[in-house]
Protein backbone atom coordinates (compact mmCIF):
# COMPACT_ATOMS: atom_id res chain seq x y z
CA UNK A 1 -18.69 4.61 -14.66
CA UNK A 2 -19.48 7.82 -16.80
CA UNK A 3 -16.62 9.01 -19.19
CA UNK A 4 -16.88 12.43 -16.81
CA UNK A 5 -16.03 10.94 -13.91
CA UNK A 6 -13.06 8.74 -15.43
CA UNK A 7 -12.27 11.68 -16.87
CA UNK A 8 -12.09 13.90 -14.01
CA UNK A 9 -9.74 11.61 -12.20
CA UNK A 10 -7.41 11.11 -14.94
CA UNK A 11 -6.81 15.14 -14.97
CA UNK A 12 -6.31 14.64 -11.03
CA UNK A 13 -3.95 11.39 -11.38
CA UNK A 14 -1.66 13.27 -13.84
CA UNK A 15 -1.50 16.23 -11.72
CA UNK A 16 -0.61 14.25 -8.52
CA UNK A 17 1.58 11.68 -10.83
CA UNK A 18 4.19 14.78 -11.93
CA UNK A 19 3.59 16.05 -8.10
CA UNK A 20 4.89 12.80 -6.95
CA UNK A 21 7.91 12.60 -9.45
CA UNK A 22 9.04 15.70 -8.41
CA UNK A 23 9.30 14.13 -4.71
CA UNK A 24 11.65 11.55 -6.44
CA UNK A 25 9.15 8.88 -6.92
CA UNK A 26 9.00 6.94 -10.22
CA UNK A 27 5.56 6.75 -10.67
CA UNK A 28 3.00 5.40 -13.04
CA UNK A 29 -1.14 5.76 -13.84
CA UNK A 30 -3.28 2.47 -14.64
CA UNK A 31 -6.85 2.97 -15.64
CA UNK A 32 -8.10 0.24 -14.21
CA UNK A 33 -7.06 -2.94 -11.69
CA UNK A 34 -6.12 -5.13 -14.76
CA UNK A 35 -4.20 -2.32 -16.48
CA UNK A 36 -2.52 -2.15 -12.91
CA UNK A 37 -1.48 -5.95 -13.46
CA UNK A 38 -0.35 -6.31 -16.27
CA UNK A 39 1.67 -3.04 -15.82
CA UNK A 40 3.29 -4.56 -12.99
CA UNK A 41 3.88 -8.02 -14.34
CA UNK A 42 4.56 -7.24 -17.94
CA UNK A 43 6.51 -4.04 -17.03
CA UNK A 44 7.75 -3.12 -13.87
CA UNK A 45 9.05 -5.72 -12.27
CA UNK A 46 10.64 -7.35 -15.40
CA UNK A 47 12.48 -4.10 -15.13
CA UNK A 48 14.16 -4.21 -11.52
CA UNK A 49 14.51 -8.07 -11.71
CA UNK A 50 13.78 -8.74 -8.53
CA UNK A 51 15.65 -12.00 -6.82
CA UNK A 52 13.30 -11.95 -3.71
CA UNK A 53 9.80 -10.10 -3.64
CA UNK A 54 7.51 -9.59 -0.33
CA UNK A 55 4.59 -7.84 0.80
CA UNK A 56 2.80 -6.39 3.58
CA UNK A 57 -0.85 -5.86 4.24
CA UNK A 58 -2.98 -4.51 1.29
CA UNK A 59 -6.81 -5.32 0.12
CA UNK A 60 -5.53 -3.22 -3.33
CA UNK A 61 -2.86 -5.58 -3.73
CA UNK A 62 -5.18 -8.57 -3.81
CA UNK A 63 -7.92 -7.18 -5.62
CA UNK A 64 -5.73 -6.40 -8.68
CA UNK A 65 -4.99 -10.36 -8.85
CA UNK A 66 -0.82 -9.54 -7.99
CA UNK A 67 -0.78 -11.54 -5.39
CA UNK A 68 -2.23 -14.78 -6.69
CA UNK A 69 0.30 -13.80 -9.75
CA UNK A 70 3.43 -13.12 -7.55
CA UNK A 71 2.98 -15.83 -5.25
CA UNK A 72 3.75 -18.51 -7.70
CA UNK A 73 6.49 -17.00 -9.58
CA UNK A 74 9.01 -19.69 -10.45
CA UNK A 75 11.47 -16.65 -11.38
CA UNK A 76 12.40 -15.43 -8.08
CA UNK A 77 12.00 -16.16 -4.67
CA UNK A 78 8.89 -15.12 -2.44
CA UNK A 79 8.66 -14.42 1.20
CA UNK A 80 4.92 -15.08 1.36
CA UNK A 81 3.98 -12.65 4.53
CA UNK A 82 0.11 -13.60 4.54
CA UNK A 83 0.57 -17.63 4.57
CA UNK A 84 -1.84 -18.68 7.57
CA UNK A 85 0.05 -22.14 7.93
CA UNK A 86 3.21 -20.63 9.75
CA UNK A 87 2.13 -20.35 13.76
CA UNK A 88 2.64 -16.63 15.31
CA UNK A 89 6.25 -16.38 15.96
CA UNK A 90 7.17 -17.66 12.32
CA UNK A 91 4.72 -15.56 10.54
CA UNK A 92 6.97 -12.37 12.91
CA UNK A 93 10.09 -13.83 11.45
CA UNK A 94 8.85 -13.64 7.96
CA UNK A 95 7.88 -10.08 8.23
CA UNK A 96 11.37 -9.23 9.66
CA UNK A 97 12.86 -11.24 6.47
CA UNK A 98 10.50 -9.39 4.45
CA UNK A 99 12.36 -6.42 5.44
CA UNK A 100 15.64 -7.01 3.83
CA UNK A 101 13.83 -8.43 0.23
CA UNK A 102 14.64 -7.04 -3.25
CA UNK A 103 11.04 -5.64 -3.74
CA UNK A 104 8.16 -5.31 -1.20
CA UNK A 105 4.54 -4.97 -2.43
CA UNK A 106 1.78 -2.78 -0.56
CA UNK A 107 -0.44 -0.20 -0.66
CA UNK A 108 -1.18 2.75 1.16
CA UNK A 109 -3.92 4.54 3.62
CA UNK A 110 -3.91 7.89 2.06
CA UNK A 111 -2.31 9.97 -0.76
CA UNK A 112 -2.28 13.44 -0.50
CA UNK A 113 -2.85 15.85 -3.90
CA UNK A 114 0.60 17.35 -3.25
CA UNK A 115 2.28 13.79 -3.46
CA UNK A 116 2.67 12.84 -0.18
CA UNK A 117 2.05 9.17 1.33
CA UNK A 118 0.56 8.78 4.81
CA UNK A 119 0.44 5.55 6.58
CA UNK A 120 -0.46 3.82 9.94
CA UNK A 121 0.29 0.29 10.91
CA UNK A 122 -0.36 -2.14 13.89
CA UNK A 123 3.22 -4.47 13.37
CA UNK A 124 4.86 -1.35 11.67
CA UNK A 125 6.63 -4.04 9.28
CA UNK A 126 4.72 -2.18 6.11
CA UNK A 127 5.69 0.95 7.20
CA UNK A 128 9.03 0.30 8.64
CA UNK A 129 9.45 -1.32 4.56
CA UNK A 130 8.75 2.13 2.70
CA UNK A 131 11.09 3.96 4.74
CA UNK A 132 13.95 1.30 4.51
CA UNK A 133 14.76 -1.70 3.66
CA UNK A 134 13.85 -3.29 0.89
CA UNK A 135 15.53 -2.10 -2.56
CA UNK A 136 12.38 -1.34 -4.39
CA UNK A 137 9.16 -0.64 -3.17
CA UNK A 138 5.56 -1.18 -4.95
CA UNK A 139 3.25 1.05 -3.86
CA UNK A 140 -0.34 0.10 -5.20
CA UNK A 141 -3.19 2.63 -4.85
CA UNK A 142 -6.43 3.31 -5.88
CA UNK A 143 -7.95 6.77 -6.44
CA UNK A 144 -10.11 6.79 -3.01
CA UNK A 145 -7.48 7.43 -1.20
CA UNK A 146 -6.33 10.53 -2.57
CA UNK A 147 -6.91 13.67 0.17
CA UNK A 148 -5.92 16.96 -0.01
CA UNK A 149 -3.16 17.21 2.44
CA UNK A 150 -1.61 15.87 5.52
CA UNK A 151 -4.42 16.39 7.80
CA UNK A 152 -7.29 15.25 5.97
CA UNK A 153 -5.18 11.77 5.37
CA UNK A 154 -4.87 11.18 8.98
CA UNK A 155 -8.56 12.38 9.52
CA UNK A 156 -9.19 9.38 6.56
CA UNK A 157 -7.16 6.92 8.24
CA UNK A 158 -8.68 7.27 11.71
CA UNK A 159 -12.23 8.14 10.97
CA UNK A 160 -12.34 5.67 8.05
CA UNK A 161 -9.42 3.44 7.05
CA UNK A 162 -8.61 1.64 10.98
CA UNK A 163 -11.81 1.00 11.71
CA UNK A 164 -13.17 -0.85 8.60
CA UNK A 165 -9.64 -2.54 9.00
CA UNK A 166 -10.50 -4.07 12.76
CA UNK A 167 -13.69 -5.17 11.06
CA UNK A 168 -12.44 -7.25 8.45
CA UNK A 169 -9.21 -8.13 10.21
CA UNK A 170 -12.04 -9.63 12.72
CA UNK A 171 -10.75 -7.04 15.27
CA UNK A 172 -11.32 -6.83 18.83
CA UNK A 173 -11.41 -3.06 19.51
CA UNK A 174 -13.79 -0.77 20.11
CA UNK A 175 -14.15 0.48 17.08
CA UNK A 176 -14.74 -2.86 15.07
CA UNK A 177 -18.23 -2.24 16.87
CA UNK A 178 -18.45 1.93 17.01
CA UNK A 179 -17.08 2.24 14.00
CA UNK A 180 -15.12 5.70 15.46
CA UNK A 181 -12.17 5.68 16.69
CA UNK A 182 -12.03 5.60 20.81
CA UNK A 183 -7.93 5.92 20.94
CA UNK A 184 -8.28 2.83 22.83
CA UNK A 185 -5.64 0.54 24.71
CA UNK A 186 -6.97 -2.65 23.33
CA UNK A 187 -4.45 -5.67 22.39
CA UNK A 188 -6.07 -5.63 19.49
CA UNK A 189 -5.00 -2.15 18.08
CA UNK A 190 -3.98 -1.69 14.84
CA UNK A 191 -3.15 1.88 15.34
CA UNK A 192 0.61 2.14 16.67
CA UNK A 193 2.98 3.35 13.96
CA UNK A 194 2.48 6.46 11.52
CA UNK A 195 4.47 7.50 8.88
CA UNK A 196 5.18 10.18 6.71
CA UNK A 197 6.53 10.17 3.18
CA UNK A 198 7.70 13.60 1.73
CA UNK A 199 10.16 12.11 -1.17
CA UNK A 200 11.41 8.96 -2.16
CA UNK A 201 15.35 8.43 -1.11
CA UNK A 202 17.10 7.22 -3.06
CA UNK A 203 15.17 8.77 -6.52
CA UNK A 204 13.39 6.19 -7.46
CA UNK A 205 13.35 3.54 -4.87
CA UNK A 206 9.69 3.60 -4.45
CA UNK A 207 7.34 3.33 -7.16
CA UNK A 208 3.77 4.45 -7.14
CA UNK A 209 0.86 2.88 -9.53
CA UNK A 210 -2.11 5.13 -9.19
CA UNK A 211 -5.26 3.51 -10.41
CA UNK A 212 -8.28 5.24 -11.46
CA UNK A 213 -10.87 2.97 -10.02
CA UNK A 214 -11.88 2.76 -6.16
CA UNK A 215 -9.79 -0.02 -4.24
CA UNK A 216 -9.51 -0.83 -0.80
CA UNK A 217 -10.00 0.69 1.97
């Protein structure tokens, strides 16, 4: 990557960083996916001491290595939402449990310059998570999904985000195959629940890492 470009995005970051704070966000800038780590690991959550941790559905969130790291920490107590071994109804439970945990770990489908966070879920357990819940939550994002306001992240997350999501969630819709969105009725849809986040309530509560490198999706 030039120094331009990484350049270029660290004047955006900081802008939408102190955009965010001022929504009542706490909110920190990585440079990279192992800066994002080690930021989380070293400094973060060693701060809110977490006595359970969770997590809902996020490529970002494995791709910076947390949640190989996370799921094997001896020092608290994890609600592993993405173990294949529990059967259908268990795997629901977990995500209700996830709900209540001390700090839940995702991403999220667009981030708009004025330091706003738009989502869309199939379950709606991420979603439902960064409105309320959980005492803390981790919000892991890269700089791809930064838009310029509300529209344009819901134009990204239907145009973009859901269908590359049915494809490598192995999908049955008719956009795993299109790759457009149809507004179908399929059982398979993973477009049900959208959310909104103007401000962070309490101050603080949810914590943004933006990461200047392209992550997910």
């Amino acid at each position: 990557m030039s120094s331009e470009v990484k350049k270029f995005w660290n004047i955006k970051l900081e802008r939408i960083k102190e955009n965010l704070e001022e929504n009542n966000f706490e909110c920190f800038l990585a440079q990279d996916r192992y800066e994002a780590k080690e930021l989380v690991l070293n400094s973060i959550i060693p701060g809110l001491k977490p006595e359970t941790i969770s997590w809902g559905g996020s490529v970002t969130f494995k791709d910076t290595g947390l949640y190989e790291a996370l799921r094997s920490n001896q020092e608290c107590s994890v609600m592993d939402t993405y173990d294949k071994s529990a059967g259908p109804e268990a795997a629901y439970e977990l995500r209700r449990q996830a709900l209540l945990s001390d700090l839940f770990v995702c991403g999220t489908n667009a981030i708009t310059e004025q330091g706003f966070l738009v989502n869309l879920d199939m379950f709606g357990n991420r979603v439902g998570a960064i409105a309320f819940g959980p005492r803390n939550v981790l919000i892991l994002t890269g700089r791809n999904k930064v838009v310029a306001d509300i529209d344009e992240a819901m134009d990204r997350i239907k145009d973009y985000a859901a269908p590359a999501n049915t494809m490598r969630l192995d999908k049955k819709t008719p956009c795993a195959k299109t790759a457009y969105c149809h507004d179908c009725n399929s059982p398979d849809r993973i477009c049900n629940v959208w959310t909104i986040t103007e401000k962070s309530f309490p101050k603080g509560r949810i914590i943004v890492v933006l990461i200047n490198e392209d992550m997910g999706l």
